[in-house]
N, C-alpha and C. Protein backbone atom coordinates (compact mmCIF):
# COMPACT_ATOMS: atom_id res chain seq x y z
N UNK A 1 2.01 -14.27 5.22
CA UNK A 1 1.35 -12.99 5.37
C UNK A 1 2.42 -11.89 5.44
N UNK A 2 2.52 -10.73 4.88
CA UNK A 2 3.28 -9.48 4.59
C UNK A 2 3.35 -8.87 5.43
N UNK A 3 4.25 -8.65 6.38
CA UNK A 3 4.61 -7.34 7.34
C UNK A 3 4.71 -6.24 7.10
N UNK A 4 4.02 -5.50 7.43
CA UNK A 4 4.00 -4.04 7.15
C UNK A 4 5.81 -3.96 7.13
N UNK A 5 6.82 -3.96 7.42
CA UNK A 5 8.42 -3.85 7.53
C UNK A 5 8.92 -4.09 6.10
N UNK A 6 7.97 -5.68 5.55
CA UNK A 6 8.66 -6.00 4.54
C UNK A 6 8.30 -5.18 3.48
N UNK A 7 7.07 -4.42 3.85
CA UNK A 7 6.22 -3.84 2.61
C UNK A 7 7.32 -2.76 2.06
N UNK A 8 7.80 -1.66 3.48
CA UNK A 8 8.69 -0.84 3.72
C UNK A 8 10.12 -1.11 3.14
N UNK A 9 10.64 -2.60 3.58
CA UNK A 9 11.87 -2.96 3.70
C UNK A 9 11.88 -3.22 1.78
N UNK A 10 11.24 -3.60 0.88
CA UNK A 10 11.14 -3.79 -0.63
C UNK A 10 10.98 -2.15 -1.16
N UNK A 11 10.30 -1.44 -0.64
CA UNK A 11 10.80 -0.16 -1.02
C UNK A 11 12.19 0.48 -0.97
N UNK A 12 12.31 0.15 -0.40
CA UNK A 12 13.71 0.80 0.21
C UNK A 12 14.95 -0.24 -0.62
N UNK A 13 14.61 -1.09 -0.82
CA UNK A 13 15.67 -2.04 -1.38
C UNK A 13 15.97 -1.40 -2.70
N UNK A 14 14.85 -0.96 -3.38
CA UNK A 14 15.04 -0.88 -5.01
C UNK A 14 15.34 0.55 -5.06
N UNK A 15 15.51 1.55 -3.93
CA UNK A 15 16.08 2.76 -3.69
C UNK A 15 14.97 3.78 -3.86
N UNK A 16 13.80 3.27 -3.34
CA UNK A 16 11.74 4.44 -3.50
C UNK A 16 12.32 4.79 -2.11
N UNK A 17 12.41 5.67 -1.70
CA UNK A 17 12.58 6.45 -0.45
C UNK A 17 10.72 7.32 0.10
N UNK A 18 10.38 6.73 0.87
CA UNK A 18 9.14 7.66 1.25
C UNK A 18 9.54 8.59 1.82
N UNK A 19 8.75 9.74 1.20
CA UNK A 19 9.45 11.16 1.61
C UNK A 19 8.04 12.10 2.00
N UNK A 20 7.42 13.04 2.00
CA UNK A 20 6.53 13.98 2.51
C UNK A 20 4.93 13.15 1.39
N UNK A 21 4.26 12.68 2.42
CA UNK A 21 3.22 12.53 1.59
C UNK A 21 3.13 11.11 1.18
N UNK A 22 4.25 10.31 1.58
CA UNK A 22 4.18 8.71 1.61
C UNK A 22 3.80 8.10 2.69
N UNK A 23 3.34 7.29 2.68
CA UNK A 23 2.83 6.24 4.18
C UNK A 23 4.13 6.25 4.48
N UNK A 24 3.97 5.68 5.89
CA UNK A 24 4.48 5.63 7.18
C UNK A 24 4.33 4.07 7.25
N UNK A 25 5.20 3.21 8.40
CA UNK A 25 5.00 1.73 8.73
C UNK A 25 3.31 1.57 9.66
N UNK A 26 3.11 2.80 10.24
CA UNK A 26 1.71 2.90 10.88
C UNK A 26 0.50 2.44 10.02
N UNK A 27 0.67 3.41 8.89
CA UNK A 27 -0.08 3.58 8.35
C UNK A 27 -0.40 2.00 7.22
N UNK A 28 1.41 1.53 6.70
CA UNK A 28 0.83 0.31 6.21
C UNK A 28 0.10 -0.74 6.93
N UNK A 29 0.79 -0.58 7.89
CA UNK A 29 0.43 -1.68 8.56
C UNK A 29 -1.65 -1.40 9.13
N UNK A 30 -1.57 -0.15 9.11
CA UNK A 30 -3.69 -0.19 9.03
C UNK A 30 -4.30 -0.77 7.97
N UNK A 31 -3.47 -0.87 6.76
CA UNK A 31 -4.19 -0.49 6.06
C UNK A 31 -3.93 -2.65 5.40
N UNK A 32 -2.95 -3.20 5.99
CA UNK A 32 -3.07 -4.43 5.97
C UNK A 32 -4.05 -4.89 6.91
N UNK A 33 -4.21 -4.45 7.80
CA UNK A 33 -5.06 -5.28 9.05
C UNK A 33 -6.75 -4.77 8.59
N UNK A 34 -6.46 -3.39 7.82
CA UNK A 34 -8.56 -2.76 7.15
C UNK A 34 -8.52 -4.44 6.03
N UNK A 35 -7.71 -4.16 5.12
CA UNK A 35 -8.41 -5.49 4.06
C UNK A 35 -7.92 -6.27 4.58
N UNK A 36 -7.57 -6.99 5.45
CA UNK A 36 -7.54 -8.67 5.77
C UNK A 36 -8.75 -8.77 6.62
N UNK A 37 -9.10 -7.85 7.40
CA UNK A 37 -10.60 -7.89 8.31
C UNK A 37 -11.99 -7.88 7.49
N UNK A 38 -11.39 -7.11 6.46
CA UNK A 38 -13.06 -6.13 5.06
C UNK A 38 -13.05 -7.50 3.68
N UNK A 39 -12.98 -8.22 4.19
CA UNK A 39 -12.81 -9.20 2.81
C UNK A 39 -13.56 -8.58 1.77
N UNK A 40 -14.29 -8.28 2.22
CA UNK A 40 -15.50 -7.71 0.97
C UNK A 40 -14.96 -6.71 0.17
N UNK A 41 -13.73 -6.33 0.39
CA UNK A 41 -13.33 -4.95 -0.02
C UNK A 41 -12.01 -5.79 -1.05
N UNK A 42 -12.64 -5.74 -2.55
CA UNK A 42 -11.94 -6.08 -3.67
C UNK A 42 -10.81 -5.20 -4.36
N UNK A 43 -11.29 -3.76 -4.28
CA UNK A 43 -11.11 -3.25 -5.46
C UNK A 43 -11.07 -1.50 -4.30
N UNK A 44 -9.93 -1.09 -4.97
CA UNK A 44 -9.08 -0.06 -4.08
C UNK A 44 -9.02 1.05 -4.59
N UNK A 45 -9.01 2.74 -4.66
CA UNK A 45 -9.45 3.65 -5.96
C UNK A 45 -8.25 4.38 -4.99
N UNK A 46 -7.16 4.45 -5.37
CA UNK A 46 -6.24 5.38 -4.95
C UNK A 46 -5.79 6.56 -5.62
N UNK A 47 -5.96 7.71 -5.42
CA UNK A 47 -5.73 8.97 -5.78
C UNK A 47 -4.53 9.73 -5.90
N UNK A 48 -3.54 9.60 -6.58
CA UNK A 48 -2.37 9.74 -6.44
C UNK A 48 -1.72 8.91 -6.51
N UNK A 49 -0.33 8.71 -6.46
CA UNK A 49 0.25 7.60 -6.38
C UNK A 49 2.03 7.58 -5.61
N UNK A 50 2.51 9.20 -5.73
CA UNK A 50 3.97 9.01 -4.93
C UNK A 50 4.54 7.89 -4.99
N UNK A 51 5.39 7.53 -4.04
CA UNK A 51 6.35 6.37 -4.02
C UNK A 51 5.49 4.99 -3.88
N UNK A 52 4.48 4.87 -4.33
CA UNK A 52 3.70 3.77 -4.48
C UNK A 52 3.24 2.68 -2.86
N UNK A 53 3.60 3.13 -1.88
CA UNK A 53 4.30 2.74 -0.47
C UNK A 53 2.76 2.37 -0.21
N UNK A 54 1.68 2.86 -0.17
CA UNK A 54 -0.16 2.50 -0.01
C UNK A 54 -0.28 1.02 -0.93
N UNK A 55 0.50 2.06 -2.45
CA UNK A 55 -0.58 0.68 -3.59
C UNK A 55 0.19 -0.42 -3.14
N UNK A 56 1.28 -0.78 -2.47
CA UNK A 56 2.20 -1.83 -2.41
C UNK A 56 1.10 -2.57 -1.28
N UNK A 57 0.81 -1.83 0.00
CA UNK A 57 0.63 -2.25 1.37
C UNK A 57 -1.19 -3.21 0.62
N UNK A 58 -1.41 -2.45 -0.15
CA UNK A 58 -2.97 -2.69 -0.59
C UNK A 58 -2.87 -4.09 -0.88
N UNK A 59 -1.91 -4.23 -1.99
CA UNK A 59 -1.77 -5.48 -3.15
C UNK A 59 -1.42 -6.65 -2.15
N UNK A 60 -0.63 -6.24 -1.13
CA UNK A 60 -0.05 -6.97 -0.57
C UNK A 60 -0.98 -7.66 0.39
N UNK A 61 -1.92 -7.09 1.15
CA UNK A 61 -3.07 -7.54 1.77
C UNK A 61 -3.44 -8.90 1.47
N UNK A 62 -3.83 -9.12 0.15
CA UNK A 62 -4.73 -10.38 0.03
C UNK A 62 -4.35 -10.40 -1.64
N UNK A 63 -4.01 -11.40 -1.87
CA UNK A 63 -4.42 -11.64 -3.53
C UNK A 63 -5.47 -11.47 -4.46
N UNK A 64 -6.54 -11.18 -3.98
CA UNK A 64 -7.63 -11.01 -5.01
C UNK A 64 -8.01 -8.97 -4.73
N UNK A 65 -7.08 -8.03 -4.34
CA UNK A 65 -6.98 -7.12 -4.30
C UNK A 65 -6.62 -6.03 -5.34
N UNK A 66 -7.41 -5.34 -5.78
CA UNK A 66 -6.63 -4.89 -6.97
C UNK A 66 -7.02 -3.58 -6.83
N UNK A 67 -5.56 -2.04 -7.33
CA UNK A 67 -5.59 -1.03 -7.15
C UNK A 67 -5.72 -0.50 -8.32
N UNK A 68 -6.64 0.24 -8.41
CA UNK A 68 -6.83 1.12 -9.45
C UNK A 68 -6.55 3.11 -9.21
N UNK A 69 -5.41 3.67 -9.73
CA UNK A 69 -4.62 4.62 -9.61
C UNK A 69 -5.21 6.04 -9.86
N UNK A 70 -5.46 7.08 -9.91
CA UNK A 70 -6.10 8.34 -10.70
C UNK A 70 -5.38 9.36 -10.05
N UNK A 71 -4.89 10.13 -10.80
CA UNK A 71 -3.97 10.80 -10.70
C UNK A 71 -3.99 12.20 -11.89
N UNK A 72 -3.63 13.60 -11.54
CA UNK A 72 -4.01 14.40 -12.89
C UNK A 72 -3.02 15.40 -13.16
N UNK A 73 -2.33 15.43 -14.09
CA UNK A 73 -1.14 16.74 -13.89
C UNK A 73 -1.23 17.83 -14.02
């Protein structure tokens, strides 16, 4: 199971810096403990996308999780 740290700690490795407007370790870590509790909750509609630091924490939740991105310039 994925620690919100490691979610953080793989960002940071490949040099994604969360900066104004990226999750927080708080925040991954809610958002691992909402879908491991919501099984029912497949399919993720994220609005934006920044340093990707959410879609990571999402995917990472559970394997049958999948994020779908929307975003508009």
């Amino acid at each position: 199971m994925t620690a919100p740290q490691e979610v953080w700690d793989k960002h940071c490795a490949v040099g994604i810096i969360a900066t104004e407007g990226g999750s927080c370790i708080a925040q991954i870590d809610y958002f691992l403990r909402m879908l491991r509790h919501h099984t029912n909750i497949k399919l993720v509609l994220e609005i934006g996308f920044n340093a990707g630091l959410s879609a990571s924490a999402f995917l990472s939740a559970r394997d049958d999780v999948h994020v779908t991105v929307m975003y508009q310039i």
